[in-house]
Protein backbone atom coordinates (compact mmCIF):
# COMPACT_ATOMS: atom_id res chain seq x y z
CA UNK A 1 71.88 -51.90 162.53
CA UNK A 2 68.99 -54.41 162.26
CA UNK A 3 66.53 -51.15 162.18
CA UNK A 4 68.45 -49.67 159.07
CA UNK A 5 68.14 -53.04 156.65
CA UNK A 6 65.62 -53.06 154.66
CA UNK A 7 64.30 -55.93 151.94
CA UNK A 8 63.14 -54.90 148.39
CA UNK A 9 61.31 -57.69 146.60
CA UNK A 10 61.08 -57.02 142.85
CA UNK A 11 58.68 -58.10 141.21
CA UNK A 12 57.62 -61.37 143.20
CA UNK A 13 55.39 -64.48 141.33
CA UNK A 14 54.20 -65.97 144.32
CA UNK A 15 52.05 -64.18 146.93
CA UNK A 16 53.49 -67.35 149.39
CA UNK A 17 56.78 -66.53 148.58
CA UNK A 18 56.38 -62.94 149.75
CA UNK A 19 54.44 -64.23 153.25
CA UNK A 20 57.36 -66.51 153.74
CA UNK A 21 59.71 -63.37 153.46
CA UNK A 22 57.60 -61.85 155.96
CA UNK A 23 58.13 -64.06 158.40
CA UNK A 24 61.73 -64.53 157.93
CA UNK A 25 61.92 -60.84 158.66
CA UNK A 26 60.13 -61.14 161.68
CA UNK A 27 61.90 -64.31 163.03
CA UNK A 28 65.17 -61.81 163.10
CA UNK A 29 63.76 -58.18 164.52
CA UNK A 30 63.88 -56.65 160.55
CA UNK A 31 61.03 -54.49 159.76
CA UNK A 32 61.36 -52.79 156.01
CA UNK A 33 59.68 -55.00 152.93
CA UNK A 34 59.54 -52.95 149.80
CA UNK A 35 57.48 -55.00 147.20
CA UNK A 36 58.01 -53.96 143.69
CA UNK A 37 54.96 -54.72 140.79
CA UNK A 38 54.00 -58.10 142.62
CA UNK A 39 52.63 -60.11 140.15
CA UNK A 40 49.07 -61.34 142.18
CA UNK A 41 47.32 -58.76 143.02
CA UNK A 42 47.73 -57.24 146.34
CA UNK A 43 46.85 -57.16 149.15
CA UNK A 44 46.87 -60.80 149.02
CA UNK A 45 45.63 -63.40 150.80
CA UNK A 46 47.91 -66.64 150.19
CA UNK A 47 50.47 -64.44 151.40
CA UNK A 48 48.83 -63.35 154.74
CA UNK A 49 48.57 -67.14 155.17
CA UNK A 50 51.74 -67.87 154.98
CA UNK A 51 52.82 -65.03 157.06
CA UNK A 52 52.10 -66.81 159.90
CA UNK A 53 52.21 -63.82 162.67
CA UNK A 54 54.25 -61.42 160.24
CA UNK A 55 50.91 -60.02 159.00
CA UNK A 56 52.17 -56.76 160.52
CA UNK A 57 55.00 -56.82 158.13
CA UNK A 58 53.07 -57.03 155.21
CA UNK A 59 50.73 -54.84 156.17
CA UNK A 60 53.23 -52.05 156.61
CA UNK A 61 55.00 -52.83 153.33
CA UNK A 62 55.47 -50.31 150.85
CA UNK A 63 54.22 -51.26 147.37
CA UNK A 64 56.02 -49.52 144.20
CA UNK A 65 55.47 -49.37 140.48
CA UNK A 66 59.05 -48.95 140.05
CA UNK A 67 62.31 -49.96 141.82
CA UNK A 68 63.67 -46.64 141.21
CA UNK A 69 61.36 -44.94 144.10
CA UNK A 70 61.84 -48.59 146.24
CA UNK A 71 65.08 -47.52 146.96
CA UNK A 72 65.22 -44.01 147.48
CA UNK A 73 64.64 -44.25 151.13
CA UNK A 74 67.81 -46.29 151.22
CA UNK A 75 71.59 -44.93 151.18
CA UNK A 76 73.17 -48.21 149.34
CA UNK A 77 71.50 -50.82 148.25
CA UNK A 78 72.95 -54.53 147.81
CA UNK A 79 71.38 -57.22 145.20
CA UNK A 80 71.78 -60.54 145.25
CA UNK A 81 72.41 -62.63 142.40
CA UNK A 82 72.69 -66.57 141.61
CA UNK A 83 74.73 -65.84 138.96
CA UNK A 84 77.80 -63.87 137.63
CA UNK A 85 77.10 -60.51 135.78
CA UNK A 86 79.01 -59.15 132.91
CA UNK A 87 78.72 -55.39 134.10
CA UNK A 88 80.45 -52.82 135.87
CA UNK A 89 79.53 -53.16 139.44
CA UNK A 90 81.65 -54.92 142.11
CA UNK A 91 80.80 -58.42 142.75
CA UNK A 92 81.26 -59.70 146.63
CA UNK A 93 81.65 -62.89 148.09
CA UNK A 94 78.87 -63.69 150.91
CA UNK A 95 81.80 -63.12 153.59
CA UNK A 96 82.60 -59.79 151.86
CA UNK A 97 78.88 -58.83 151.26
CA UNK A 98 78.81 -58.87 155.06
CA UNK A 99 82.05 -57.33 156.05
CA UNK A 100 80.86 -54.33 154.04
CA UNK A 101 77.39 -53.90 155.53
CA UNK A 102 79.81 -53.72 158.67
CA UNK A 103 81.44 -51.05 157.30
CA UNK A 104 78.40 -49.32 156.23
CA UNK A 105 76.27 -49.74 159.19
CA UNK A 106 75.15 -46.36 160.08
CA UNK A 107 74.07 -46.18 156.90
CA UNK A 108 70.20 -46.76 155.23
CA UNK A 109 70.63 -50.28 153.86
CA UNK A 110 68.39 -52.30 150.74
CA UNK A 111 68.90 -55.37 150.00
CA UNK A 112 67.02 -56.29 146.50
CA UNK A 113 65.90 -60.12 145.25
CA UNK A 114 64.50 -60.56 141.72
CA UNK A 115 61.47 -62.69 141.02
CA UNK A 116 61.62 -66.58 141.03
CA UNK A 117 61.92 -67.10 137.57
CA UNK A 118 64.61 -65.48 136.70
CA UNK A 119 65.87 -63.09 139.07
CA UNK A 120 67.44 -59.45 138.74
CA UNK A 121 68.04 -57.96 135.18
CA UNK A 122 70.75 -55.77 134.43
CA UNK A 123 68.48 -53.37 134.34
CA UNK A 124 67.63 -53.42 137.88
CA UNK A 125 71.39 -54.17 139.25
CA UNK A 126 72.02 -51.57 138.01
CA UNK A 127 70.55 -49.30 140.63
CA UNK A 128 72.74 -51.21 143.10
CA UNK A 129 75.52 -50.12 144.71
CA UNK A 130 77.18 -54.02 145.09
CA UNK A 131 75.83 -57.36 144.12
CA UNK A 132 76.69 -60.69 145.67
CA UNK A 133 75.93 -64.20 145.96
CA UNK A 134 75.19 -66.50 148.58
CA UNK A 135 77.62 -69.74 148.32
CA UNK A 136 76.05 -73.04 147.12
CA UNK A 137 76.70 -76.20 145.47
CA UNK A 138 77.30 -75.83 142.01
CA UNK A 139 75.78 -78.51 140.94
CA UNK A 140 72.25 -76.35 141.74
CA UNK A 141 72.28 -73.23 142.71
CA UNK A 142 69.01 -71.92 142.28
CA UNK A 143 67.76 -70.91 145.96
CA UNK A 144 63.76 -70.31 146.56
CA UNK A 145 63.05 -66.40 146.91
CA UNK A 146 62.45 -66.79 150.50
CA UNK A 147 64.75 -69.08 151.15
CA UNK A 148 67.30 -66.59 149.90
CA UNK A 149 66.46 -64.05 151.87
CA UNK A 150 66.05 -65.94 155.16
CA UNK A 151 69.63 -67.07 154.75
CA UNK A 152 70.80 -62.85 154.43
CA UNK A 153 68.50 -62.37 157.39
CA UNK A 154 70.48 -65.03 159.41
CA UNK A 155 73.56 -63.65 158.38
CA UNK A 156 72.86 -60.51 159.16
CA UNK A 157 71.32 -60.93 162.75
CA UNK A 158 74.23 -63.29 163.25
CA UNK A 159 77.09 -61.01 162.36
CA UNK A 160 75.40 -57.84 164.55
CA UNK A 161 73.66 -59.69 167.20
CA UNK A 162 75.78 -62.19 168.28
CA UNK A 163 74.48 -62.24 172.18
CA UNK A 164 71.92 -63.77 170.80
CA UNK A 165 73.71 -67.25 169.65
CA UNK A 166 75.37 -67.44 172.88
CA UNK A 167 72.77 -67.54 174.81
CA UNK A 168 72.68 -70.59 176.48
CA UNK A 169 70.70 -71.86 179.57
CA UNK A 170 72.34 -72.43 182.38
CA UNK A 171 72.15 -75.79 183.77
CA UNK A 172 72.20 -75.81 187.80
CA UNK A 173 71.32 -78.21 191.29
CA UNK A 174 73.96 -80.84 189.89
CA UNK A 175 74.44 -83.20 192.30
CA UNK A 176 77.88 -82.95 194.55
CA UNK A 177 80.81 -85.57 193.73
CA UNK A 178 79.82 -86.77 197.29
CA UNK A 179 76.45 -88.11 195.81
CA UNK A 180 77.57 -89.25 192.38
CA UNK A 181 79.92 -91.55 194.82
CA UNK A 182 77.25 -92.32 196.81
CA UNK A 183 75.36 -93.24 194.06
CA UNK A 184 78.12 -94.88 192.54
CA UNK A 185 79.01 -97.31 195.23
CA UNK A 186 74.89 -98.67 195.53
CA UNK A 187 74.99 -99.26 191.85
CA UNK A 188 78.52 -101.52 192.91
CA UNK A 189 76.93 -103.18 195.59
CA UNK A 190 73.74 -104.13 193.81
CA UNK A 191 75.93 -105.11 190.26
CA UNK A 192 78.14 -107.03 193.01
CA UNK A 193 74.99 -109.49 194.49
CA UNK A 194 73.50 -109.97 190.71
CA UNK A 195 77.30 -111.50 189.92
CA UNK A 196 77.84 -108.76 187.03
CA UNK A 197 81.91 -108.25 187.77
CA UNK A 198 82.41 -111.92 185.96
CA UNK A 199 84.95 -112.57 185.36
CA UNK A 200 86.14 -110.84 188.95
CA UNK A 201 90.15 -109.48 187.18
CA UNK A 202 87.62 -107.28 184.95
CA UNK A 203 86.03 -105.98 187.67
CA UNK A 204 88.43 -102.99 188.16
CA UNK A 205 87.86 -101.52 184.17
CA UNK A 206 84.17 -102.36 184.82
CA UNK A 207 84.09 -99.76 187.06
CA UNK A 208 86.20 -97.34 185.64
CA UNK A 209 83.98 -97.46 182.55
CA UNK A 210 81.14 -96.68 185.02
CA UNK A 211 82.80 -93.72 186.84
CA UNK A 212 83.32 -92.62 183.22
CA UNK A 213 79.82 -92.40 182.04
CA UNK A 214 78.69 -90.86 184.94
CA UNK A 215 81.47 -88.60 185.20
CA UNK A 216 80.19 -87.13 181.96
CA UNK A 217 76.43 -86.60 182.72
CA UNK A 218 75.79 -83.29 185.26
CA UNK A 219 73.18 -85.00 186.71
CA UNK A 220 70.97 -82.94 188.65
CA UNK A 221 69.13 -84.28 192.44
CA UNK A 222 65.87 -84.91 191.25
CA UNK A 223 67.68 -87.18 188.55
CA UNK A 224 69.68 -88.63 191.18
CA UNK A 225 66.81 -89.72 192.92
CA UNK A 226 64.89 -91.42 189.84
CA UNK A 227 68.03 -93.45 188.82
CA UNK A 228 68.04 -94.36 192.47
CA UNK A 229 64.76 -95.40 192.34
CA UNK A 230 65.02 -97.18 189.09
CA UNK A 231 68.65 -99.29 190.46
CA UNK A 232 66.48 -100.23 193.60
CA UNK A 233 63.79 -101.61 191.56
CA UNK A 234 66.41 -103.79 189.17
């Protein structure tokens, strides 16, 4: 699915913004930029600087004089809009916007974003097959072009690669309970000398509470022997 999305920027003000784009794309495996009548000229460099390693994405980008041949390569195309639009197209919520691409995932897919200023016009909804709007506050809810698009590419990777998010390392070599008792029972026998159980009927919670903050650390042997270490010192 991530191969068939592709990104049209229309008519972007600020080389930086497009870099930034660039390197979203790349941060989540997507490929396609389609760049339509960038204001700066291009190829630019303030936006090869801002790539940051995505310089192969900008370099294969496909610059257009029009947005009507930036998405013919694409089967439906989706636009995203800040605000409401008084025309004949149906309007999704972000949670919808993805739930279709779902649907529609064997399909060629475009996503359009207008310029900074002032985003899509009518005009160029209208070659759209959907519009829809990523959530924010009301109180401000203009998002930066790249921003914007980072947040679809998220989305996106999110809802199709999920593997991904779950991926978590593995801890391993925690110590045995056996230790931790071990352990346990020096660190009562040194707290014992020092006079620390005072008054001695508290002793008993005292070392509950202990048990109970160790009990929750999976404390490996190598840290086992450094708070060993560290309790012989004190």
């Amino acid at each position: 699915m991530i191969n068939k999305v592709g990104f049209i920027l229309v008519k972007p003000q600020l080389p930086e913004n497009i870099g930034f784009c660039a390197r979203a794309l790349k941060n989540f495996g997507f490929k396609k930029l389609d760049i339509v009548n960038p204001k700066k000229k291009w190829p630019n460099k303030k936006a090869i600087a801002t790539s940051v390693g995505a310089n192969d994405i900008l370099t294969k980008a496909k610059i257009h004089s029009n947005i009507k041949t930036a998405i013919d390569g694409y089967d439906i195309i989706y636009a995203s809009s800040a605000r409401k639009r008084d025309i004949n197209k149906k309007h999704l919520s972000f949670k919808k916007f993805i739930e279709n691409l779902k649907k529609n995932k064997k399909k060629s897919i475009g996503i359009i974003f207008g310029p900074e200023a002032s985003g899509l016009s009518n005009d160029d909804i209208s070659f759209s097959n959907y519009i829809f709007k990523i959530p924010v506050s009301k109180k401000f809810e203009s998002i930066n072009l790249s921003h914007s698009l980072i947040l679809v590419c998220f989305e996106i990777f999110k809802a199709f690669k999920p593997g991904y998010l779950n991926d978590q390392k593995k801890l391993s070599d925690f110590i045995s309970k056996k230790k931790l008792n071990t352990l346990l029972d020096f660190l009562e026998s040194r707290l014992e000398k020092k006079g620390f159980f005072n008054p001695k009927e508290k002793k008993k919670i005292m070392l509950i509470n202990l048990r109970n903050i160790f009990g929750r650390i999976e404390l490996s042997n190598k840290e086992l022997r450094i708070l060993s270490s560290i309790f012989s010192q004190l």
